[in-house]
PDB file of N, CA and C in Angstrom:
ATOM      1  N   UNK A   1      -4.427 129.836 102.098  1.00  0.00           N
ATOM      2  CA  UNK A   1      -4.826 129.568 100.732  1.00  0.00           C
ATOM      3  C   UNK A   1      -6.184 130.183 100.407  1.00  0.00           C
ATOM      4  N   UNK A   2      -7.310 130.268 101.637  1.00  0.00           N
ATOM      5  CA  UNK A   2      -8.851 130.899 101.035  1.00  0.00           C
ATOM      6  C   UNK A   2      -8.252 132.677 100.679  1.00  0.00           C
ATOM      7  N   UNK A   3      -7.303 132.980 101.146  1.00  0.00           N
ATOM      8  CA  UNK A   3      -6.852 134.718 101.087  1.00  0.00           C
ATOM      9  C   UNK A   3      -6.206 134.655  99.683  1.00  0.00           C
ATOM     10  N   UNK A   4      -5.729 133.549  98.939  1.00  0.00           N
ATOM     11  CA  UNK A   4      -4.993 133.695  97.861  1.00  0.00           C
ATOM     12  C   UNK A   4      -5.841 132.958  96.563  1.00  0.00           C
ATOM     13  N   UNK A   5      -7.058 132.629  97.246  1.00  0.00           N
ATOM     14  CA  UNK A   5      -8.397 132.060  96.493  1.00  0.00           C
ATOM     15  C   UNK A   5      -9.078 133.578  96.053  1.00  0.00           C
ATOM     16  N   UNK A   6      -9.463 133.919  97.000  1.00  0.00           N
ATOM     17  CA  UNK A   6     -10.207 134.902  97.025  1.00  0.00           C
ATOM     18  C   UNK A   6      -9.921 136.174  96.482  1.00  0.00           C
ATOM     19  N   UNK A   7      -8.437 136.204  96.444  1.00  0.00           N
ATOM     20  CA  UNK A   7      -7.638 137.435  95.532  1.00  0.00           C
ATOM     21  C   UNK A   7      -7.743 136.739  93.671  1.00  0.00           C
ATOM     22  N   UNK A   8      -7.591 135.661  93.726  1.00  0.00           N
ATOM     23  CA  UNK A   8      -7.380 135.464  92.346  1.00  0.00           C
ATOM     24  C   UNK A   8      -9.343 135.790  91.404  1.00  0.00           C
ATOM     25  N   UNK A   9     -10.137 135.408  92.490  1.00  0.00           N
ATOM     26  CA  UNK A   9     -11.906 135.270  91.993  1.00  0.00           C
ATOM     27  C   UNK A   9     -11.972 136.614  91.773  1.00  0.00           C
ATOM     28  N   UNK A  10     -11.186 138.000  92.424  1.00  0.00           N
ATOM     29  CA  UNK A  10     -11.746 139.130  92.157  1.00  0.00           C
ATOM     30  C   UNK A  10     -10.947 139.497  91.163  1.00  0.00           C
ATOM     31  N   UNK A  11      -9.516 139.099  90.652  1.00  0.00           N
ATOM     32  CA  UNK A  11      -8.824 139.345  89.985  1.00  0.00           C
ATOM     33  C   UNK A  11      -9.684 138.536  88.417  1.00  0.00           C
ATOM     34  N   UNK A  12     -10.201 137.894  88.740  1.00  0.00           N
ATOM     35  CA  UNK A  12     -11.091 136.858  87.492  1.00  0.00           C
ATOM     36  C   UNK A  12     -10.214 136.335  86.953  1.00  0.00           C
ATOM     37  N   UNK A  13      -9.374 135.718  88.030  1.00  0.00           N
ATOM     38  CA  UNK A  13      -8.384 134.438  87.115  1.00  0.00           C
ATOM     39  C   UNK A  13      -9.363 133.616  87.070  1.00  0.00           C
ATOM     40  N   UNK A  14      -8.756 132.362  86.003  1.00  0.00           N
ATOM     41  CA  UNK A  14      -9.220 131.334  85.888  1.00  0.00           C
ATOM     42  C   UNK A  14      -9.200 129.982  86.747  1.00  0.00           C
ATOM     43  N   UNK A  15     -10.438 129.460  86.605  1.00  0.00           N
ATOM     44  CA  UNK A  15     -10.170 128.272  88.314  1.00  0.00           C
ATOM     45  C   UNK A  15      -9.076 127.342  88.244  1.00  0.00           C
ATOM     46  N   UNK A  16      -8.702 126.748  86.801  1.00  0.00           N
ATOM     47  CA  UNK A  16      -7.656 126.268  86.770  1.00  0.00           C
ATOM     48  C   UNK A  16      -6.348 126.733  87.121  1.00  0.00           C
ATOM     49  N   UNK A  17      -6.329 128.199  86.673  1.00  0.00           N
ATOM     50  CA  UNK A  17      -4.637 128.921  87.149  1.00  0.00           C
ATOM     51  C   UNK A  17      -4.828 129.332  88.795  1.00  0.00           C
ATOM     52  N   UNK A  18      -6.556 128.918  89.337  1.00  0.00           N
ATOM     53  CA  UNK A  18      -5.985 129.068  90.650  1.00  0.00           C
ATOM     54  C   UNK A  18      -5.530 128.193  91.314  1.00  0.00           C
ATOM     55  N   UNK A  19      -6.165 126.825  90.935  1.00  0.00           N
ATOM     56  CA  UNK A  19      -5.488 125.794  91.295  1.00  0.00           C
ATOM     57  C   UNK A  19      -4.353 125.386  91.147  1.00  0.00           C
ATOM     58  N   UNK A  20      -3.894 125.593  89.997  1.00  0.00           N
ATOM     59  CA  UNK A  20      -2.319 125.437  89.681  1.00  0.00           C
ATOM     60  C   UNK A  20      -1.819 126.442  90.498  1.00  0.00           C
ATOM     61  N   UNK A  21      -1.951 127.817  90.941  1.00  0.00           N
ATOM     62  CA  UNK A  21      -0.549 128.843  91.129  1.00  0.00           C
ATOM     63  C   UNK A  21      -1.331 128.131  92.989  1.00  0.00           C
ATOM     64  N   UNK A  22      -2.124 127.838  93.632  1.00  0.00           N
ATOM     65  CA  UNK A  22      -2.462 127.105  95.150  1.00  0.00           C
ATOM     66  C   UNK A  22      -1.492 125.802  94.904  1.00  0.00           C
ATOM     67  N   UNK A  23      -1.342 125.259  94.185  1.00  0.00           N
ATOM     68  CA  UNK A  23      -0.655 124.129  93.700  1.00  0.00           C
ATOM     69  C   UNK A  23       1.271 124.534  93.943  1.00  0.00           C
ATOM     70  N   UNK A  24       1.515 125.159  93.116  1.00  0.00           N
ATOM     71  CA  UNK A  24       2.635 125.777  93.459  1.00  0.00           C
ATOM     72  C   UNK A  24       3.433 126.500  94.835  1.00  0.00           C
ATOM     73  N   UNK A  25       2.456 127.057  95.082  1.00  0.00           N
ATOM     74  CA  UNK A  25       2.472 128.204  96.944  1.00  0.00           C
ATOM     75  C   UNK A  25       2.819 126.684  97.410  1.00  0.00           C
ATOM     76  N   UNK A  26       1.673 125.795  97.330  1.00  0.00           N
ATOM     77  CA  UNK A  26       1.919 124.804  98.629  1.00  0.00           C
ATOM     78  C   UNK A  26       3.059 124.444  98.380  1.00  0.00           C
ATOM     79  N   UNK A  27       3.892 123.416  97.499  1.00  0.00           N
ATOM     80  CA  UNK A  27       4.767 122.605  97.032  1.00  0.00           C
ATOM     81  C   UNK A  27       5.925 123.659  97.458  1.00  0.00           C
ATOM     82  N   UNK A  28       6.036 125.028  97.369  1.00  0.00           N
ATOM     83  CA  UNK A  28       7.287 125.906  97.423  1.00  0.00           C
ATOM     84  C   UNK A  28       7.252 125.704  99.128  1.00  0.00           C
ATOM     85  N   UNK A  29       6.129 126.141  99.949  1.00  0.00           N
ATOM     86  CA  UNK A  29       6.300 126.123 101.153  1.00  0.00           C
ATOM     87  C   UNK A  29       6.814 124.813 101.847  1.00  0.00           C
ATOM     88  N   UNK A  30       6.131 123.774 101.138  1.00  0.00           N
ATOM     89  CA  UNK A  30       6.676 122.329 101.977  1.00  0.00           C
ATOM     90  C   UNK A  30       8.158 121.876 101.554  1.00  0.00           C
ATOM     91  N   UNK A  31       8.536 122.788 100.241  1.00  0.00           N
ATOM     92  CA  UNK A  31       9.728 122.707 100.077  1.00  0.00           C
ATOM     93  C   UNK A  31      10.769 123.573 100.875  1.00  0.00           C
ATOM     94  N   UNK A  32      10.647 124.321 101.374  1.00  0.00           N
ATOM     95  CA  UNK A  32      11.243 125.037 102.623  1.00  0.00           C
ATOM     96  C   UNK A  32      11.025 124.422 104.093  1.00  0.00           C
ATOM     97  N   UNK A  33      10.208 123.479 104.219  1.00  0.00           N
ATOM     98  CA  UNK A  33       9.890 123.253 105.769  1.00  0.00           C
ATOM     99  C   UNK A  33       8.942 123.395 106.481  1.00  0.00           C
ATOM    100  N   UNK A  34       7.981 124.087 105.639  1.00  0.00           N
ATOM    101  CA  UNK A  34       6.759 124.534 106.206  1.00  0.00           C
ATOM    102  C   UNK A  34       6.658 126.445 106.607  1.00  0.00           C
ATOM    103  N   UNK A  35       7.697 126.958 106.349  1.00  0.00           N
ATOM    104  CA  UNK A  35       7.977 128.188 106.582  1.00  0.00           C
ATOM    105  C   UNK A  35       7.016 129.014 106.155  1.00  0.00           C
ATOM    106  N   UNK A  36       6.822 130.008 106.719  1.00  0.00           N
ATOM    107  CA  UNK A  36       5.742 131.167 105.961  1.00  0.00           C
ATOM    108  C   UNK A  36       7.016 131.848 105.039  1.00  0.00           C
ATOM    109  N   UNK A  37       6.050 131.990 103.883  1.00  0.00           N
ATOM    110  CA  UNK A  37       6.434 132.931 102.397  1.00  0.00           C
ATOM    111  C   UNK A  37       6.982 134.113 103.294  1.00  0.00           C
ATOM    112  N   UNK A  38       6.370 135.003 104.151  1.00  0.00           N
ATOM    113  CA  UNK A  38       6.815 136.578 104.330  1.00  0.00           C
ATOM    114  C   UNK A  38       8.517 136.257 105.120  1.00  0.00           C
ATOM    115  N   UNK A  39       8.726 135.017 105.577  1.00  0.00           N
ATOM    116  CA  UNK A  39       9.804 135.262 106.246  1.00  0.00           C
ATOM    117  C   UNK A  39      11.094 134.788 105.031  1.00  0.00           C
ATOM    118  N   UNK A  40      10.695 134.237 103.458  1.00  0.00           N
ATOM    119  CA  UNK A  40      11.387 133.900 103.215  1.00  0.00           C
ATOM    120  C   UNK A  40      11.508 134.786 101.990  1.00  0.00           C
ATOM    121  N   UNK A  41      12.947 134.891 101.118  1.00  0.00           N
ATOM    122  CA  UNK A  41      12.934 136.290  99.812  1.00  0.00           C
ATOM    123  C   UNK A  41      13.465 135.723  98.846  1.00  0.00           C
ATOM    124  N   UNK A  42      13.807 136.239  98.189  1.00  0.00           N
ATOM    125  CA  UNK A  42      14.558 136.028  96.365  1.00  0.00           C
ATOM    126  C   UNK A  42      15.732 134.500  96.794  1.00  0.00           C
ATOM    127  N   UNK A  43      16.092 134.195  97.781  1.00  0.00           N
ATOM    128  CA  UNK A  43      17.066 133.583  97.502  1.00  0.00           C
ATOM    129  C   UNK A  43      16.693 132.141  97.789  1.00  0.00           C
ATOM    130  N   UNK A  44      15.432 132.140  98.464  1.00  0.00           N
ATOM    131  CA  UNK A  44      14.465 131.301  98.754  1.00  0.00           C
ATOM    132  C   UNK A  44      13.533 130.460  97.198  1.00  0.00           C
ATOM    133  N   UNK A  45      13.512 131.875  96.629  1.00  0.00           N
ATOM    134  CA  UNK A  45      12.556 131.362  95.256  1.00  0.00           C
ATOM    135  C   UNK A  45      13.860 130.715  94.556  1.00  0.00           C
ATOM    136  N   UNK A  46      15.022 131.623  94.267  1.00  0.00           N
ATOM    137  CA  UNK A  46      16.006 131.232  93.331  1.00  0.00           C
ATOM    138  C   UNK A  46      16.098 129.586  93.722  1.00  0.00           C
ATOM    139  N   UNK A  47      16.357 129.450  95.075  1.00  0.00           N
ATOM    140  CA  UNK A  47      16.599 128.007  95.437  1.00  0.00           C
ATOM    141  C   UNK A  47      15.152 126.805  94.690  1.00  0.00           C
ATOM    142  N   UNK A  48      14.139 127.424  95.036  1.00  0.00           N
ATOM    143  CA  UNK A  48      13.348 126.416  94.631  1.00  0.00           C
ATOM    144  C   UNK A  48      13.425 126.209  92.751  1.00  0.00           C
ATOM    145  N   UNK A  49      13.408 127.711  92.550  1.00  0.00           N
ATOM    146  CA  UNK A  49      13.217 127.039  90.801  1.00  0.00           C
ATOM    147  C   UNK A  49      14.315 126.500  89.989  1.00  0.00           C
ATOM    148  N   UNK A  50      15.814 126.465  91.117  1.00  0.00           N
ATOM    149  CA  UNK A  50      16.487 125.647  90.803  1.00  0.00           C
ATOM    150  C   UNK A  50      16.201 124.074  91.226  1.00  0.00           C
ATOM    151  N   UNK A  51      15.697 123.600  92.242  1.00  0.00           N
ATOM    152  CA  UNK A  51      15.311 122.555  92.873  1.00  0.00           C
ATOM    153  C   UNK A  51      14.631 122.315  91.158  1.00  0.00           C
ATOM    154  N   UNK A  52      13.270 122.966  91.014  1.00  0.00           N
ATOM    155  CA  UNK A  52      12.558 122.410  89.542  1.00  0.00           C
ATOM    156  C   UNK A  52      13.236 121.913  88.434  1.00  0.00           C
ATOM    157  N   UNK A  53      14.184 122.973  88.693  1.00  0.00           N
ATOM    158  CA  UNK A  53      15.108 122.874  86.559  1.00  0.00           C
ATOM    159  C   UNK A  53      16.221 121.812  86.769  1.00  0.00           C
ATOM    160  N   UNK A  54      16.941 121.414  88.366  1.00  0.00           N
ATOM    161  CA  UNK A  54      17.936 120.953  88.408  1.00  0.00           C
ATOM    162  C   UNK A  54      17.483 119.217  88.675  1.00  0.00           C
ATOM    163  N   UNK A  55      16.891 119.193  89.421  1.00  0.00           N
ATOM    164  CA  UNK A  55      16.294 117.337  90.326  1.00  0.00           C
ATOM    165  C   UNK A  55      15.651 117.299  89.800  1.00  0.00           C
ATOM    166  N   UNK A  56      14.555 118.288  89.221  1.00  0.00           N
ATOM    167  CA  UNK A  56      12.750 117.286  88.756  1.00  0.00           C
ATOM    168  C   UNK A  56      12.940 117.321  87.147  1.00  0.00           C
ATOM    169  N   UNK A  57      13.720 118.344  86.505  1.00  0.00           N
ATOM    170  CA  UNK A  57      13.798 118.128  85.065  1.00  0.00           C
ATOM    171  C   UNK A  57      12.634 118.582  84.809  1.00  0.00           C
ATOM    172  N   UNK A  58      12.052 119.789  85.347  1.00  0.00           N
ATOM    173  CA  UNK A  58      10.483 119.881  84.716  1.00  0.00           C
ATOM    174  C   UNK A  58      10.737 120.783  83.464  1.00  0.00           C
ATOM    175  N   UNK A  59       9.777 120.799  82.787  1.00  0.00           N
ATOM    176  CA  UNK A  59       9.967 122.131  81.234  1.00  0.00           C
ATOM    177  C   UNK A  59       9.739 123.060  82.131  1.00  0.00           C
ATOM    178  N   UNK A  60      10.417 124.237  80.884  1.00  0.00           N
ATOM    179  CA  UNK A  60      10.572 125.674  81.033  1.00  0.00           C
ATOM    180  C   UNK A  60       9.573 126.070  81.113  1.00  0.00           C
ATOM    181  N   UNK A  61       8.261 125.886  80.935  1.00  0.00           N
ATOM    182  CA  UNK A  61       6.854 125.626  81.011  1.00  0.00           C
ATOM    183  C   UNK A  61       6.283 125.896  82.437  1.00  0.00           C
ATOM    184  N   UNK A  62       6.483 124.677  82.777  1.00  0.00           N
ATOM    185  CA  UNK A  62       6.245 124.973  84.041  1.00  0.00           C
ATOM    186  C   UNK A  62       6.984 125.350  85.232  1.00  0.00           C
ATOM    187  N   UNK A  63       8.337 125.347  84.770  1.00  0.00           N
ATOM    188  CA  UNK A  63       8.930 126.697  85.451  1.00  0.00           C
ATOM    189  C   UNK A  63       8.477 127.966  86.095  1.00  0.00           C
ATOM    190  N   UNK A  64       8.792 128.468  84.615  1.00  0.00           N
ATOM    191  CA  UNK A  64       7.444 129.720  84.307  1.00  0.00           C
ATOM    192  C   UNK A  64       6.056 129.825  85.172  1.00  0.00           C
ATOM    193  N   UNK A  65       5.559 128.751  85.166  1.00  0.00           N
ATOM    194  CA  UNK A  65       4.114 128.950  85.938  1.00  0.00           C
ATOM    195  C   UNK A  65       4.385 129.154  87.440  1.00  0.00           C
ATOM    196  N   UNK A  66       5.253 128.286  88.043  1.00  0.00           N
ATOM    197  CA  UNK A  66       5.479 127.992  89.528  1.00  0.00           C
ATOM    198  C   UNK A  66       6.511 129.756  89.538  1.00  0.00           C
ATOM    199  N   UNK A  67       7.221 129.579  88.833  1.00  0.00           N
ATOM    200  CA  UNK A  67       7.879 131.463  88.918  1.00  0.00           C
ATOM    201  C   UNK A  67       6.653 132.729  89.212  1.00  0.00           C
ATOM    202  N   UNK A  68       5.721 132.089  88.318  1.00  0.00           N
ATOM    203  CA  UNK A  68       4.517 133.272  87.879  1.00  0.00           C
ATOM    204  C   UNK A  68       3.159 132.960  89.480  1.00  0.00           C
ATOM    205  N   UNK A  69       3.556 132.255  90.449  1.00  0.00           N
ATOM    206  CA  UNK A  69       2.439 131.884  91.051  1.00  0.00           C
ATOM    207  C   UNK A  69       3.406 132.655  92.176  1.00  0.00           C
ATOM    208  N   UNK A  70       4.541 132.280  92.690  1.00  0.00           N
ATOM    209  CA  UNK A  70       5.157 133.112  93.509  1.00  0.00           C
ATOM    210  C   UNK A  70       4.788 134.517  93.523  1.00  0.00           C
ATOM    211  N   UNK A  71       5.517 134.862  92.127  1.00  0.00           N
ATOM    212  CA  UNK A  71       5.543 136.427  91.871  1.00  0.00           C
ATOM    213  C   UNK A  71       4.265 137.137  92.667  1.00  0.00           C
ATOM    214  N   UNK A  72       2.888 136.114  92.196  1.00  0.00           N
ATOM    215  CA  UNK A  72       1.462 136.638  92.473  1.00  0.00           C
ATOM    216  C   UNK A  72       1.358 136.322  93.814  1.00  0.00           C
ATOM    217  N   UNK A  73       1.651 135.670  94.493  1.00  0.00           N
ATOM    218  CA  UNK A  73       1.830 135.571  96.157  1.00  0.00           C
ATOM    219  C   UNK A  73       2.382 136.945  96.532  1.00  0.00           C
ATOM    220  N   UNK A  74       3.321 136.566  96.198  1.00  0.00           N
ATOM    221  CA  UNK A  74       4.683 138.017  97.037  1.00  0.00           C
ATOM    222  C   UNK A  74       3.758 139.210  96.376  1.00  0.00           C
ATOM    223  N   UNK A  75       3.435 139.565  95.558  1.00  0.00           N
ATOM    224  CA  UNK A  75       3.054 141.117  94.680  1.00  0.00           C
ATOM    225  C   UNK A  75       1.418 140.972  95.171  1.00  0.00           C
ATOM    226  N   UNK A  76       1.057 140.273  95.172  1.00  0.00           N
ATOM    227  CA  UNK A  76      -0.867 140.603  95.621  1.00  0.00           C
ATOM    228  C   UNK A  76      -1.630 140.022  96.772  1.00  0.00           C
ATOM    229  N   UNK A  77      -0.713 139.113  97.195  1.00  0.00           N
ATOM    230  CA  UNK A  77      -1.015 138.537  98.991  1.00  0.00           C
ATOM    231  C   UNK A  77      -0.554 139.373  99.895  1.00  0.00           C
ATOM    232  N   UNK A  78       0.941 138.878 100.103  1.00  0.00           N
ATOM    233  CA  UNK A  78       1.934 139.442 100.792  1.00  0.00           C
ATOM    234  C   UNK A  78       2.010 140.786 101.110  1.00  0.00           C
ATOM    235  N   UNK A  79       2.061 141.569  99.645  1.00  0.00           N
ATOM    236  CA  UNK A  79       2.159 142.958  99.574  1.00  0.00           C
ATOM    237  C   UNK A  79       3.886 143.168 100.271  1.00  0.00           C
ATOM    238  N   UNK A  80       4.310 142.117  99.277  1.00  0.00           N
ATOM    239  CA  UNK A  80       5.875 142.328  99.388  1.00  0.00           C
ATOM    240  C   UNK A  80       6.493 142.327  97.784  1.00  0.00           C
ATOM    241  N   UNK A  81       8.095 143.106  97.524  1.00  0.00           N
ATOM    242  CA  UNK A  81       8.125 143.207  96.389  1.00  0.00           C
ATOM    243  C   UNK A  81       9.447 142.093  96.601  1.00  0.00           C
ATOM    244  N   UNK A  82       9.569 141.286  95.855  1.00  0.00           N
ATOM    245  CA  UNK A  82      10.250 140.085  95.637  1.00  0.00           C
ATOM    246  C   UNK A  82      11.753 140.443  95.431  1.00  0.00           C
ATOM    247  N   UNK A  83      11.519 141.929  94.445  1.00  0.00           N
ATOM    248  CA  UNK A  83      12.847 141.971  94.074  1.00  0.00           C
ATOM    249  C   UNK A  83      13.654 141.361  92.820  1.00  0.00           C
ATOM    250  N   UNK A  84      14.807 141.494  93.098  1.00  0.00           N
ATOM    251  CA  UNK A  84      15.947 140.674  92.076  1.00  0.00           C
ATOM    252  C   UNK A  84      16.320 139.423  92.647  1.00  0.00           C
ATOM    253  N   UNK A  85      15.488 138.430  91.541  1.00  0.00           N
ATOM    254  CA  UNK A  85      15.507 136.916  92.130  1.00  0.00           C
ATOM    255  C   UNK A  85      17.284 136.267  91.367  1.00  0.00           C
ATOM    256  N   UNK A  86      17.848 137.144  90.690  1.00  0.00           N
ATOM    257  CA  UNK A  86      19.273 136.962  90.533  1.00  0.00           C
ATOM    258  C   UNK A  86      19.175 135.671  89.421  1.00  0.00           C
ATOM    259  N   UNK A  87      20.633 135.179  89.090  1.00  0.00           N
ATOM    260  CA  UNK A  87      20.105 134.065  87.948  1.00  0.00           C
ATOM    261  C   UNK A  87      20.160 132.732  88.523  1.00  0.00           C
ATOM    262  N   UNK A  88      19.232 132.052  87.660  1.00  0.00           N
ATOM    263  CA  UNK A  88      19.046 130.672  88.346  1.00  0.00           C
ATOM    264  C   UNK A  88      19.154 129.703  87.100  1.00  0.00           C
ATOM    265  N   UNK A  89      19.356 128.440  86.955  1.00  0.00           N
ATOM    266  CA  UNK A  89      19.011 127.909  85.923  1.00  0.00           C
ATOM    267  C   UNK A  89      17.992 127.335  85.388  1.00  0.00           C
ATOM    268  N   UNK A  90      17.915 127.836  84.227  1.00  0.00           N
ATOM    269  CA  UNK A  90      16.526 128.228  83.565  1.00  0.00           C
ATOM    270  C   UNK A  90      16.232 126.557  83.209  1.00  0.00           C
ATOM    271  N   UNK A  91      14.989 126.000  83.482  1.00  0.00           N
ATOM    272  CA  UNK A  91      14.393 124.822  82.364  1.00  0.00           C
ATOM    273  C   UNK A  91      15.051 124.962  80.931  1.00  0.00           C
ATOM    274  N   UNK A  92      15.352 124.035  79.784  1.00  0.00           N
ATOM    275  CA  UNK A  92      15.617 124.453  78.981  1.00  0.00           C
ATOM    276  C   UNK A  92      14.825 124.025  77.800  1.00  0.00           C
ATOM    277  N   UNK A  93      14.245 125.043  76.840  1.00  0.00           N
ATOM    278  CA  UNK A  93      13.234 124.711  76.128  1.00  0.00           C
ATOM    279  C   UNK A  93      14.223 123.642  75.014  1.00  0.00           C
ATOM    280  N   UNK A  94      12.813 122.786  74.624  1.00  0.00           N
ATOM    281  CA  UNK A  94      13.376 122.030  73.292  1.00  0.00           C
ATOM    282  C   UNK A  94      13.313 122.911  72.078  1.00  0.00           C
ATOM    283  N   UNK A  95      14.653 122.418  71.373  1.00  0.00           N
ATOM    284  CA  UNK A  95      14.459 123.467  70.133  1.00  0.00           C
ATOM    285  C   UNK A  95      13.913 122.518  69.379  1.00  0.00           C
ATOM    286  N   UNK A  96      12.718 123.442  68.321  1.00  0.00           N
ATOM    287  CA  UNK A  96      12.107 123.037  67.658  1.00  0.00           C
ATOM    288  C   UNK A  96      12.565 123.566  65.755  1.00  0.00           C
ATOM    289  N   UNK A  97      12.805 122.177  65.285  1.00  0.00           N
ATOM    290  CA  UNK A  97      13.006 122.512  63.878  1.00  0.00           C
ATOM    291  C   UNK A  97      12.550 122.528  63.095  1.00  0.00           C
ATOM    292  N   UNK A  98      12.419 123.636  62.189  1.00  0.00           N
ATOM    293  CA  UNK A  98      11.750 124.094  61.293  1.00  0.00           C
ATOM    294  C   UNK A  98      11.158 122.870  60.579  1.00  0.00           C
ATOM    295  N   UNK A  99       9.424 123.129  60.071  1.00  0.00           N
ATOM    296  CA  UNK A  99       8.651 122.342  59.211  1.00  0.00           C
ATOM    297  C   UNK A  99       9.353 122.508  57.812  1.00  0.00           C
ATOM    298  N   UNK A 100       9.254 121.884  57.013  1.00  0.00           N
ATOM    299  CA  UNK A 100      10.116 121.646  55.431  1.00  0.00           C
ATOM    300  C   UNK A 100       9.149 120.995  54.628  1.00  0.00           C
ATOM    301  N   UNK A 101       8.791 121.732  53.699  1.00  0.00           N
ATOM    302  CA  UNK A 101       7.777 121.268  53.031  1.00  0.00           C
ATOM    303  C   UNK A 101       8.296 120.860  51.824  1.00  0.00           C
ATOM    304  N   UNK A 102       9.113 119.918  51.104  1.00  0.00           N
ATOM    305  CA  UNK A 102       9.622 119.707  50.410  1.00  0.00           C
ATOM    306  C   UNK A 102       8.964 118.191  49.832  1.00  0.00           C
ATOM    307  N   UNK A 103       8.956 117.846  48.733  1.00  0.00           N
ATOM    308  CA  UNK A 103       8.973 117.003  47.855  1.00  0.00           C
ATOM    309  C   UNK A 103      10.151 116.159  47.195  1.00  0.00           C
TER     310      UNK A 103
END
């Protein structure tokens, strides 16, 4: 985690999105077993962000973020390319209906 600290401070993320995407890495790894990321690939992620959208019911929201913290593991830690994570089921946003300004 200080190697995926230290990539995000030169990258000038923000301390919060580092904590959140350190937040994510961990939770994906303990969700595998403790496994290291390099031994695991696309079918590994597909599994977890179904684990998110399917058991935890989280928003598409944070889907997205835990998708977007991987990606930055595998593409700027790792120096592995992730690939085609294939389809998974997506969080599903709430639809939002139109404001009506009526009288």
């Amino acid at each position: 985690m200080d190697r995926v600290k230290a990539v995000m401070r030169v990258k000038r993320y923000s301390p919060r999105t580092e904590k959140t995407y350190c937040y994510w890495i961990r939770y994906f790894i303990r969700y595998h077993g403790v496994r290291h990321p390099a031994s695991m690939g696309p079918s590994e992620v597909q599994a977890f962000l179904e684990h998110l959208a399917g058991e935890l019911y989280v928003a598409a929201a944070t889907q997205n973020q835990a998708l977007n913290a991987l990606v930055f593991l595998y593409r700027h830690i790792l120096d592995m390319q992730l690939g085609d994570i294939g389809t998974f089921s997506r969080a599903k946003r709430p639809r939002r209906l139109p404001v009506v300004l009526s009288h």
